[in-house]
C-alpha atoms as a PDB file:
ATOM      1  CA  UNK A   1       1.631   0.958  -3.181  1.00  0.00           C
ATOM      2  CA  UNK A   2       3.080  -2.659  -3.918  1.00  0.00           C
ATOM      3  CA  UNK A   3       2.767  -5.178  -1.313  1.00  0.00           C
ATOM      4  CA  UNK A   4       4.822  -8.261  -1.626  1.00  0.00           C
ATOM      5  CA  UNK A   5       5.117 -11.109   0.651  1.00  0.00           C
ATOM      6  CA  UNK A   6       6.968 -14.263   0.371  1.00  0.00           C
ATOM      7  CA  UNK A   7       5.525 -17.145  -1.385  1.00  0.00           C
ATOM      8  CA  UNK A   8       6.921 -19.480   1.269  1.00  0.00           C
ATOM      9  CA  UNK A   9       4.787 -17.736   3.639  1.00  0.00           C
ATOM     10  CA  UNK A  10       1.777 -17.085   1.184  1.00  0.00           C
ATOM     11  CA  UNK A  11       1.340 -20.920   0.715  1.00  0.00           C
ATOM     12  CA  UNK A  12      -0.494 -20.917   4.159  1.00  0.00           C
ATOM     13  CA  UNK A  13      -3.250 -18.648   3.152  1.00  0.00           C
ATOM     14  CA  UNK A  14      -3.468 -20.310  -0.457  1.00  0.00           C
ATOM     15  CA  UNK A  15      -4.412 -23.296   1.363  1.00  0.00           C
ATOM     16  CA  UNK A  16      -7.028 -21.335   3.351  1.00  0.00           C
ATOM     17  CA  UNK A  17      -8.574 -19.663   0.702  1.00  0.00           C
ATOM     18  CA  UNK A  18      -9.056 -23.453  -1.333  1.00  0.00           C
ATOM     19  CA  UNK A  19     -10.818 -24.762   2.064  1.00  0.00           C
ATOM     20  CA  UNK A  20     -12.377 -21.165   2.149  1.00  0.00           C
ATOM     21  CA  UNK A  21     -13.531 -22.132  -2.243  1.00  0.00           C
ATOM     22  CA  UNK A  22     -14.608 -25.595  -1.031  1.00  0.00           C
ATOM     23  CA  UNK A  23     -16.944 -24.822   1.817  1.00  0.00           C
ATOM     24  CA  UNK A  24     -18.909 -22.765  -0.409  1.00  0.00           C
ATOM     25  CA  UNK A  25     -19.166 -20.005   2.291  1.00  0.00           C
ATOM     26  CA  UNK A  26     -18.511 -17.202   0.038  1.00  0.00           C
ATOM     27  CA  UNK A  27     -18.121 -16.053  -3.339  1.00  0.00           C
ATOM     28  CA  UNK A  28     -14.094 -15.583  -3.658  1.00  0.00           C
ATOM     29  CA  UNK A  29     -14.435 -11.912  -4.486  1.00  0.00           C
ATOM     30  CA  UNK A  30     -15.767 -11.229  -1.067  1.00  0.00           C
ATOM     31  CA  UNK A  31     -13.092 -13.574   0.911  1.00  0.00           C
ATOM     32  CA  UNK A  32     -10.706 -11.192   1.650  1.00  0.00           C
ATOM     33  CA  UNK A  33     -12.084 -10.488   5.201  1.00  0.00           C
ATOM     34  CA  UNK A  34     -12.007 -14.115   5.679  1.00  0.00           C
ATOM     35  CA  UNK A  35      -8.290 -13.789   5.515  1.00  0.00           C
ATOM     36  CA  UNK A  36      -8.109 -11.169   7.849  1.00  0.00           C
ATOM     37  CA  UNK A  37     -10.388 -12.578  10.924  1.00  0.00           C
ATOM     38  CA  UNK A  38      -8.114 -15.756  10.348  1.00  0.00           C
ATOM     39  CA  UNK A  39      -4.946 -14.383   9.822  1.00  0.00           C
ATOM     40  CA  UNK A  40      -5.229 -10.732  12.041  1.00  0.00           C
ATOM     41  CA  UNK A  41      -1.232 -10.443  11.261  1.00  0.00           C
ATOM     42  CA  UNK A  42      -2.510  -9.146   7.124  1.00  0.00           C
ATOM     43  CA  UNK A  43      -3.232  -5.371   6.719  1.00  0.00           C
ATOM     44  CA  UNK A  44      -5.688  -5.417   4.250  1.00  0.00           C
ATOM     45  CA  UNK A  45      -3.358  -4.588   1.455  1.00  0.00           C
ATOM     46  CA  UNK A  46      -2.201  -7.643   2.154  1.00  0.00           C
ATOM     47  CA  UNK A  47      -5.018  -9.750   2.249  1.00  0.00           C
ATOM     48  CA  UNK A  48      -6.264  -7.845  -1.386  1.00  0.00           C
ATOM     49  CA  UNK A  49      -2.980  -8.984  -2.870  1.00  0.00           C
ATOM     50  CA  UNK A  50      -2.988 -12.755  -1.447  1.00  0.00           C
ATOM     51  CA  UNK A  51      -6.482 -13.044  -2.912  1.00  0.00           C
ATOM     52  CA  UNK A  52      -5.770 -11.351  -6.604  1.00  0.00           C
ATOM     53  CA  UNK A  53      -2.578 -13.889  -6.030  1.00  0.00           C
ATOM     54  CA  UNK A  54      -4.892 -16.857  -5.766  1.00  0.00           C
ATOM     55  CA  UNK A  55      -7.013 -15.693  -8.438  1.00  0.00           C
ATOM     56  CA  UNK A  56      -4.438 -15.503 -10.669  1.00  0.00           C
ATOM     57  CA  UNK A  57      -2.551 -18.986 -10.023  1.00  0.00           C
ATOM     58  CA  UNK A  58      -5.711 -20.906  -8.934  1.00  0.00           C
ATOM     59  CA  UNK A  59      -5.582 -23.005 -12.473  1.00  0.00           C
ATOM     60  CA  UNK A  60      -1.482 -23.174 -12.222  1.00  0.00           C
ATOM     61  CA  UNK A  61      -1.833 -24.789  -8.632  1.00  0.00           C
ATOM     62  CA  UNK A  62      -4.494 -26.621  -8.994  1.00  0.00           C
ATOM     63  CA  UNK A  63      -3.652 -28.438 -12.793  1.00  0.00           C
ATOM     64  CA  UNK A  64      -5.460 -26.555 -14.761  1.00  0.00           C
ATOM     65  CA  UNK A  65      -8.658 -27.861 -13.441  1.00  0.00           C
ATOM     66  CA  UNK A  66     -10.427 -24.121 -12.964  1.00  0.00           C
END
């Protein structure tokens, strides 16, 4: 199963998981049920593919600069 959601919508929880990176809190691997408690509208299929998302662009978004 493929689950997509918008990028418009996505940015949100892009910008949680860098404040989620920069509080030190967690390693990123384990964040996804930091997504969920904070946003209880993602299955979590959804917060898995956010997180692999942000994974994978982290270095695009943020200039290179992972």
């Amino acid at each position: 199963m493929t689950t997509k959601i918008s990028k418009p919508v996505v940015r949100k929880y892009l910008r949680y998981l860098d404040k989620v990176l920069n509080s030190g809190e967690t390693n990123m691997y384990d964040a996804r049920p930091y997504l969920t408690r904070e946003f209880p509208e993602l299955s979590g299929d959804e917060a898995k593919a956010i997180l692999y998302y942000w994974m994978e662009t982290y270095s695009i978004r943020h200039g290179g600069n992972a």
